[in-house]
PDB file of N, CA and C in Angstrom:
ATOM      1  N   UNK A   1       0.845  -1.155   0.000  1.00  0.00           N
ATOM      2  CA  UNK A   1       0.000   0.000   0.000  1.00  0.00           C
ATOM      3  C   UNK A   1       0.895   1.222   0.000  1.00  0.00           C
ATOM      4  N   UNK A   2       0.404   2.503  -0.546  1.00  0.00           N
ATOM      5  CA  UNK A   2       1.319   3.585  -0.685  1.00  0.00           C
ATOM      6  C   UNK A   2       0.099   4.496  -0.392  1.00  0.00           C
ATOM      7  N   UNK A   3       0.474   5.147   0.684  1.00  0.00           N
ATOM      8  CA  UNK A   3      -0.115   6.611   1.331  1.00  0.00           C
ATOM      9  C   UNK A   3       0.268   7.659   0.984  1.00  0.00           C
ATOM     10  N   UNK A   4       0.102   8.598   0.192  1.00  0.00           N
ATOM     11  CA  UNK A   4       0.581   9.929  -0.366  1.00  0.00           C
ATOM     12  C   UNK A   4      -0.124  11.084   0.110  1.00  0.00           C
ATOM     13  N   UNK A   5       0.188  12.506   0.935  1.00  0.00           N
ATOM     14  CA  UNK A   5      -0.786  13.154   1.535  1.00  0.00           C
ATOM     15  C   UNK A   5       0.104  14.355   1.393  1.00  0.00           C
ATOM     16  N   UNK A   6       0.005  15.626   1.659  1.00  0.00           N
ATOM     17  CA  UNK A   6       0.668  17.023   1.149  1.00  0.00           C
ATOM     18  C   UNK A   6       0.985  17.287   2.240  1.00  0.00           C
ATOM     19  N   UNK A   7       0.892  16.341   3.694  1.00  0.00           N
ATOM     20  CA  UNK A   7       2.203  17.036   5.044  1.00  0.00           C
ATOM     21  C   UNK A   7       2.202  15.527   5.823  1.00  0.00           C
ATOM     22  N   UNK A   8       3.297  15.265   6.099  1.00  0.00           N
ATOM     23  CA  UNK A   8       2.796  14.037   6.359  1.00  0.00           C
ATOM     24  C   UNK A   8       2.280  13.954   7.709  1.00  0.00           C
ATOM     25  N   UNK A   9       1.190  14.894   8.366  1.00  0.00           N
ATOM     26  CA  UNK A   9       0.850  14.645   9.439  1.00  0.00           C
ATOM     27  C   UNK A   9      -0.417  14.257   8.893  1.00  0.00           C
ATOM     28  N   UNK A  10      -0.768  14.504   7.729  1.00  0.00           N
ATOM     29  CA  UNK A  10      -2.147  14.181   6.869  1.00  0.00           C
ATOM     30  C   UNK A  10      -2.246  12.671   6.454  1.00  0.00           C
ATOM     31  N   UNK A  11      -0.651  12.159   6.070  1.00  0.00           N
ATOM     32  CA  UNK A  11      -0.313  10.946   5.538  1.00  0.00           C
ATOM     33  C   UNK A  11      -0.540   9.851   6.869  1.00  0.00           C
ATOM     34  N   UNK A  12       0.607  10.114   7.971  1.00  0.00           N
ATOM     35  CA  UNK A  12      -0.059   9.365   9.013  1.00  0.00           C
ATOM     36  C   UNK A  12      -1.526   9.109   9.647  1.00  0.00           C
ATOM     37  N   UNK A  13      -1.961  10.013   9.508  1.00  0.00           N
ATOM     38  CA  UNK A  13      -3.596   9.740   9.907  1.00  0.00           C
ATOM     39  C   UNK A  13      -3.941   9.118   8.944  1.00  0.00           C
ATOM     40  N   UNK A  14      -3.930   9.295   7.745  1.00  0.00           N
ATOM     41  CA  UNK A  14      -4.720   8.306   6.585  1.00  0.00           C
ATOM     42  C   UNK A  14      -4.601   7.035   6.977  1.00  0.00           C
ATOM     43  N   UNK A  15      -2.828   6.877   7.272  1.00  0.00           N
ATOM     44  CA  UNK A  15      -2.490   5.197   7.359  1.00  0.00           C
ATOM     45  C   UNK A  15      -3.147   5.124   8.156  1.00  0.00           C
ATOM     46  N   UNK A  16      -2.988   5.544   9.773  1.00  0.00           N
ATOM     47  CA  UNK A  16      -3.843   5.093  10.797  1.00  0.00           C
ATOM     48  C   UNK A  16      -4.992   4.483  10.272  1.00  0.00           C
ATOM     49  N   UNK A  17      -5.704   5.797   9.886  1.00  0.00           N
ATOM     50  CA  UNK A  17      -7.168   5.616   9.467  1.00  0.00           C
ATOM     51  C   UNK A  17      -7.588   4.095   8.821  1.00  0.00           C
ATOM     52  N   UNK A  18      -6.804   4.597   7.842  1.00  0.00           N
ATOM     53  CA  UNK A  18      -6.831   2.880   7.022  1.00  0.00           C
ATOM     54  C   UNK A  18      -6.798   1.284   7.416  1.00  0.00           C
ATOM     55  N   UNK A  19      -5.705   1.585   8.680  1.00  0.00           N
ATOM     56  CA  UNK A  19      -5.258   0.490   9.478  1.00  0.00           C
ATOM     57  C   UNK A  19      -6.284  -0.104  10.385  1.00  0.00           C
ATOM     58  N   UNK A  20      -7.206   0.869  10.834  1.00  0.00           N
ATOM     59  CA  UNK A  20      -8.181   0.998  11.872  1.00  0.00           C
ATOM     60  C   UNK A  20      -9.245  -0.186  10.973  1.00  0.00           C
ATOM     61  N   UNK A  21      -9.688   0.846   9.905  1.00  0.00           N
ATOM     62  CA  UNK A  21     -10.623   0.978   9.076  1.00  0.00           C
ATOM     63  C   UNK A  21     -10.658  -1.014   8.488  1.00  0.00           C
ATOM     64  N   UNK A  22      -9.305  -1.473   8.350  1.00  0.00           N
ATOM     65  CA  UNK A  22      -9.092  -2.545   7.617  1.00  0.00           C
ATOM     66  C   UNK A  22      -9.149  -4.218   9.030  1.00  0.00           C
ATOM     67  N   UNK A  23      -8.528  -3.532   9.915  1.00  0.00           N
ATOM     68  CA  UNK A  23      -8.553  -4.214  11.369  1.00  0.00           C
ATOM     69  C   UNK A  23     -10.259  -4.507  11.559  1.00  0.00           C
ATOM     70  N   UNK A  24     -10.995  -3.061  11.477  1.00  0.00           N
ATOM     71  CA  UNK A  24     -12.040  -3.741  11.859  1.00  0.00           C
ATOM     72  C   UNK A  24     -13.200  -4.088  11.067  1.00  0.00           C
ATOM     73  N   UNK A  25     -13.050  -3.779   9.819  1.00  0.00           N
ATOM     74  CA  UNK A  25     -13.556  -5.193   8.744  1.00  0.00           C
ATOM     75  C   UNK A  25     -13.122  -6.680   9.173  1.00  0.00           C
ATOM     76  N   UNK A  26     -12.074  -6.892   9.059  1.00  0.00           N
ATOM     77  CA  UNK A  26     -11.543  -8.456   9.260  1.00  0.00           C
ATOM     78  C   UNK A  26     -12.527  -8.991  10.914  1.00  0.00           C
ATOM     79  N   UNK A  27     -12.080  -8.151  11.958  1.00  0.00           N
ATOM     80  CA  UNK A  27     -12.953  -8.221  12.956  1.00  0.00           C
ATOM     81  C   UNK A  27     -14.714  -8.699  12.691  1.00  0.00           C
ATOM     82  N   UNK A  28     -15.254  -7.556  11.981  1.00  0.00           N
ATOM     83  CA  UNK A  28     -16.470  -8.200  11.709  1.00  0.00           C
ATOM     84  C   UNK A  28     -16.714  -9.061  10.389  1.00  0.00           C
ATOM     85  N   UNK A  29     -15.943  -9.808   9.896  1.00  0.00           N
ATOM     86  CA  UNK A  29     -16.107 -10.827   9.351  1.00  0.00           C
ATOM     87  C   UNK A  29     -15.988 -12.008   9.415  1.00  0.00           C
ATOM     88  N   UNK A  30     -15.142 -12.259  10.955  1.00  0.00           N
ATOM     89  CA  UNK A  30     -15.042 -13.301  11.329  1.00  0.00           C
ATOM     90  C   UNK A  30     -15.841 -13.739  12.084  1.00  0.00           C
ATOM     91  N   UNK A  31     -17.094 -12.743  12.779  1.00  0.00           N
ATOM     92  CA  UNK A  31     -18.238 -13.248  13.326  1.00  0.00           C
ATOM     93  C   UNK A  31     -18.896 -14.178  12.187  1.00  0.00           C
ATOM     94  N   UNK A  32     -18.618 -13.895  11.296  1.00  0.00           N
ATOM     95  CA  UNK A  32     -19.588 -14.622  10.092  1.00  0.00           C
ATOM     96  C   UNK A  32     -21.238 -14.818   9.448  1.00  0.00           C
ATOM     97  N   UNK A  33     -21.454 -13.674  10.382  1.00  0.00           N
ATOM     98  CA  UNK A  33     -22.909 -12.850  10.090  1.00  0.00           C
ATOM     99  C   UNK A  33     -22.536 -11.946   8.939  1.00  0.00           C
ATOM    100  N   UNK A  34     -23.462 -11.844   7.965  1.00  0.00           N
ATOM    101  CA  UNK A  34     -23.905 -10.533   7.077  1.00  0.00           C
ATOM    102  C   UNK A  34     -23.666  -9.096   7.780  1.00  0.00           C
ATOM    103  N   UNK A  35     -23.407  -8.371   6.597  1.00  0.00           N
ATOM    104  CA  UNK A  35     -22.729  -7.549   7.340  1.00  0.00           C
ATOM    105  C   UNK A  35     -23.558  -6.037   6.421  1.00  0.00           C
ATOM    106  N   UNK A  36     -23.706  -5.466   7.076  1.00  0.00           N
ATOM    107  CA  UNK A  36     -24.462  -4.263   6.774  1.00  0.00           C
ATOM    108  C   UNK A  36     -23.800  -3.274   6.197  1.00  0.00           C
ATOM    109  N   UNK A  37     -24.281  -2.410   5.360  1.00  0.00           N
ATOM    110  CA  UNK A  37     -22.984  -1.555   4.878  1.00  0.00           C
ATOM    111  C   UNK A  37     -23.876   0.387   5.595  1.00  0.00           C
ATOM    112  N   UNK A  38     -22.755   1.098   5.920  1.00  0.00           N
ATOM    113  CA  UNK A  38     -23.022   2.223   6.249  1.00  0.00           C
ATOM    114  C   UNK A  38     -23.404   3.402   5.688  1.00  0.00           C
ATOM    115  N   UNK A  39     -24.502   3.975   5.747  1.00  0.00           N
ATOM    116  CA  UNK A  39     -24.803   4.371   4.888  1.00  0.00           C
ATOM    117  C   UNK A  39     -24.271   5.885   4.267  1.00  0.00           C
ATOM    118  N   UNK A  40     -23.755   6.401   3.278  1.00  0.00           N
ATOM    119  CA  UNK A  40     -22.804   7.189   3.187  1.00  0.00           C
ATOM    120  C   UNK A  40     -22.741   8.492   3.688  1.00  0.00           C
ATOM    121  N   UNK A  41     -23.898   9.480   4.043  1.00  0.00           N
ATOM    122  CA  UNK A  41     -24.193  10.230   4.861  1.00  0.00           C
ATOM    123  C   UNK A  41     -23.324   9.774   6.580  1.00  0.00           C
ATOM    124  N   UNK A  42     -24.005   8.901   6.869  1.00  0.00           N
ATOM    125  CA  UNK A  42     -22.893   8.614   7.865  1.00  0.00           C
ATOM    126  C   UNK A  42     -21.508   8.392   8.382  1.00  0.00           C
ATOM    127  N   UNK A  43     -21.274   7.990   6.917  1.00  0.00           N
ATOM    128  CA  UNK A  43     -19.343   7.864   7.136  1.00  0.00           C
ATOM    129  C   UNK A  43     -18.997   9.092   6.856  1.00  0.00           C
ATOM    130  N   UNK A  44     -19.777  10.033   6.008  1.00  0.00           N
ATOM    131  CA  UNK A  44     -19.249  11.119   5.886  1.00  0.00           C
ATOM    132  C   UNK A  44     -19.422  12.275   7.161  1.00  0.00           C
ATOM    133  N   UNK A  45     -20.192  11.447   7.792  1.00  0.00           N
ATOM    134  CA  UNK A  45     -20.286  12.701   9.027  1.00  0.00           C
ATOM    135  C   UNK A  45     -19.253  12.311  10.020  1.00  0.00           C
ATOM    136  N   UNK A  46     -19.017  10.918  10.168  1.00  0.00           N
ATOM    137  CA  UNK A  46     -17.788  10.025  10.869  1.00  0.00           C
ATOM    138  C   UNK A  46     -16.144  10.693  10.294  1.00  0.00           C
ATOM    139  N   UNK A  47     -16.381  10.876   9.192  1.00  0.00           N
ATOM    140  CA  UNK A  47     -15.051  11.664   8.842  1.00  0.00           C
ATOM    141  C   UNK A  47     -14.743  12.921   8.984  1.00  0.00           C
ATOM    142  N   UNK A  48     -15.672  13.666   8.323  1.00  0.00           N
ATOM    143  CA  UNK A  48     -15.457  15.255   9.250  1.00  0.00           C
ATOM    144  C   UNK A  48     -15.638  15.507  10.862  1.00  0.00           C
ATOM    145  N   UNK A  49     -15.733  14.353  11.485  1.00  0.00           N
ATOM    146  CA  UNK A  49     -15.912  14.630  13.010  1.00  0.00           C
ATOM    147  C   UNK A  49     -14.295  14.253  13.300  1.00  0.00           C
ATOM    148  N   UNK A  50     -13.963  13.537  12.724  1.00  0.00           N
ATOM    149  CA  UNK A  50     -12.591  12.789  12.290  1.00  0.00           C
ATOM    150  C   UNK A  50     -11.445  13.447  12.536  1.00  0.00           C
ATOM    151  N   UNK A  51     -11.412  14.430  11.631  1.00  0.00           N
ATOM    152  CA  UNK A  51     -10.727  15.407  11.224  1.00  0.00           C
ATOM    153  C   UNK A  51     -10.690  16.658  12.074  1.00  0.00           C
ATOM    154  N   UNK A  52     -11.765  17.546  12.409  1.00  0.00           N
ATOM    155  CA  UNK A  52     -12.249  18.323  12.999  1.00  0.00           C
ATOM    156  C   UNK A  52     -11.566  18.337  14.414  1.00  0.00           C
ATOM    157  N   UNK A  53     -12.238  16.909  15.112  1.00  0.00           N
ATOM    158  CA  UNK A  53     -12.067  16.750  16.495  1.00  0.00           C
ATOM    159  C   UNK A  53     -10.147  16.832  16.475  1.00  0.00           C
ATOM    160  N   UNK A  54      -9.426  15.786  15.540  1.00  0.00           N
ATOM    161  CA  UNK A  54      -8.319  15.273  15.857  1.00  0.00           C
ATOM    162  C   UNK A  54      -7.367  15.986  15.591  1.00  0.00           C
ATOM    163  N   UNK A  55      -7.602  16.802  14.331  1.00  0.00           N
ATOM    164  CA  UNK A  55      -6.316  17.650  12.899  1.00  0.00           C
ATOM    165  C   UNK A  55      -5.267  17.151  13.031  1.00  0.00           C
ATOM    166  N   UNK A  56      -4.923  17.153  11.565  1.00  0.00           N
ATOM    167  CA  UNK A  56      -3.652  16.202  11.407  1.00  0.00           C
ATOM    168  C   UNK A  56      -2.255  16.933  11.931  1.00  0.00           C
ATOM    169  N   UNK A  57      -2.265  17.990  12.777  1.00  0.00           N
ATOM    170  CA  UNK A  57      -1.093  18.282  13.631  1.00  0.00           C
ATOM    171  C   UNK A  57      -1.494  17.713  14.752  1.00  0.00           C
ATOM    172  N   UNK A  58      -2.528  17.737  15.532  1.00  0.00           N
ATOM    173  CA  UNK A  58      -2.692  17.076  16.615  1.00  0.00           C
ATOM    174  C   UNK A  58      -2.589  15.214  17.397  1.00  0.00           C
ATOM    175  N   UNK A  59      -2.584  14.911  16.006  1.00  0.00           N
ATOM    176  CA  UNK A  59      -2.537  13.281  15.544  1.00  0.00           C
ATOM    177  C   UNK A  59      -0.666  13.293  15.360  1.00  0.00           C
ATOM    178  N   UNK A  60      -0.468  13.881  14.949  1.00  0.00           N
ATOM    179  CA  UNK A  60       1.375  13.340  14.899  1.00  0.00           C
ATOM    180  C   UNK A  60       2.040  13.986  16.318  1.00  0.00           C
ATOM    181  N   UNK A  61       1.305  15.083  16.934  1.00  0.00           N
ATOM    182  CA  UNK A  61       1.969  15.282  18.312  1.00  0.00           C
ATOM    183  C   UNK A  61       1.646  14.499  19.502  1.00  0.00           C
ATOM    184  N   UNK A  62       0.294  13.700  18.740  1.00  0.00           N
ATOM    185  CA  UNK A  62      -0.501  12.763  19.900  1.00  0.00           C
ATOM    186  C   UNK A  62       0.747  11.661  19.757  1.00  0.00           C
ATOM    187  N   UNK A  63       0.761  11.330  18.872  1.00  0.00           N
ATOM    188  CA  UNK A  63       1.527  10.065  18.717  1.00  0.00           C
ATOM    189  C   UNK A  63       3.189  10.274  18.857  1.00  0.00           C
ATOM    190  N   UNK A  64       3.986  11.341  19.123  1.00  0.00           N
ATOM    191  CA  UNK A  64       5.038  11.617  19.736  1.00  0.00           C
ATOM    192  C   UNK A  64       5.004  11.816  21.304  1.00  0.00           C
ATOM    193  N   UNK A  65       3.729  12.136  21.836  1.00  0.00           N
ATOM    194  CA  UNK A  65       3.938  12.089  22.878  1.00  0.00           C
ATOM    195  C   UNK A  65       3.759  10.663  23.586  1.00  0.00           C
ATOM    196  N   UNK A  66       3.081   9.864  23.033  1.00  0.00           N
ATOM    197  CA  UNK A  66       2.343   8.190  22.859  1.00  0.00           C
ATOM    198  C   UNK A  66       4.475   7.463  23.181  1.00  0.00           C
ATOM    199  N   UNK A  67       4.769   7.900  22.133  1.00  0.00           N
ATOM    200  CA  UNK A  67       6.209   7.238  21.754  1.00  0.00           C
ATOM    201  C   UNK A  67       7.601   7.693  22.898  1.00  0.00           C
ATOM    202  N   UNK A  68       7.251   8.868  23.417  1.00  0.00           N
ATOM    203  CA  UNK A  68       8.160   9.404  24.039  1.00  0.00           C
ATOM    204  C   UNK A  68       7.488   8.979  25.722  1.00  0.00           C
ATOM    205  N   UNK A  69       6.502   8.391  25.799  1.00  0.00           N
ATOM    206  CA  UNK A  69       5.675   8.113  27.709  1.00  0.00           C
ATOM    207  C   UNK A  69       6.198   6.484  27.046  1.00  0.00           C
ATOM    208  N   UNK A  70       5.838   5.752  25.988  1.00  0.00           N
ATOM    209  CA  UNK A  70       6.860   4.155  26.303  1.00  0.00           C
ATOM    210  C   UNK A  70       9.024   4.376  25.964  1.00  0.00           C
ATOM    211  N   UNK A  71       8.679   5.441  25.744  1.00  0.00           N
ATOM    212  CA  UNK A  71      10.534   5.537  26.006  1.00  0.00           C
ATOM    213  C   UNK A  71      11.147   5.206  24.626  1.00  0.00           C
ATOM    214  N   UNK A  72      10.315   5.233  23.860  1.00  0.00           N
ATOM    215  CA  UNK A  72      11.020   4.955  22.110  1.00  0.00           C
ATOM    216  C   UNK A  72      11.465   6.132  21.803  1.00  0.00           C
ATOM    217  N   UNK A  73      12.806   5.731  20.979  1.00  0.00           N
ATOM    218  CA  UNK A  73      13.793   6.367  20.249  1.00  0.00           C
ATOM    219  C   UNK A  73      13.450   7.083  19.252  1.00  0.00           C
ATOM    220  N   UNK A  74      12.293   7.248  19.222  1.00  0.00           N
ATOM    221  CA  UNK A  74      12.206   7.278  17.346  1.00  0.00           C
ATOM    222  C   UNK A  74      12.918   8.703  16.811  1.00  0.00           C
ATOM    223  N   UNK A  75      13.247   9.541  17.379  1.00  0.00           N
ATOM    224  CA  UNK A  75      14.001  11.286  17.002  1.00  0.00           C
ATOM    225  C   UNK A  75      15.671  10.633  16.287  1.00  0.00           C
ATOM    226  N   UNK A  76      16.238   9.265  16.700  1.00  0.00           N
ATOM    227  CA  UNK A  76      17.300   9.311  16.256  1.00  0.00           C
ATOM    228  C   UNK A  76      17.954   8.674  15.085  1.00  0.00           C
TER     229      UNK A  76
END
């Protein structure tokens, strides 16, 4: 998969997003019930709440501060 986004604090949230998004398909398919699909008004209100609530500067400082409280290296 290739994520392309114009800062990559936009790019990481996508992946997230995606990662989330793909985790919990597989999740509800292994119940093995039919599966309902959402109706698009709704995902679209799920995404601008998305965005809004989180902004993609707030999502890459969330997740440096996430990385720096378990003690990972990642700056070097």
């Amino acid at each position: 998969m290739l994520i392309v986004g114009d800062t990559i604090e936009k790019t990481m949230l996508w992946l997230y997003q995606l990662e989330r998004a793909c985790m919990n398909e597989m999740l509800a398919l292994q119940t093995g019930r039919s599966l309902r699909r959402i109706p698009v008004e709704a995902a679209q209100h799920n995404a601008d709440m998305s965005v809004e609530s989180m902004g993609e500067a707030g999502y890459l400082e969330g997740m440096k501060e996430v990385l720096e409280a378990e003690g990972q290296d990642y700056a070097t």
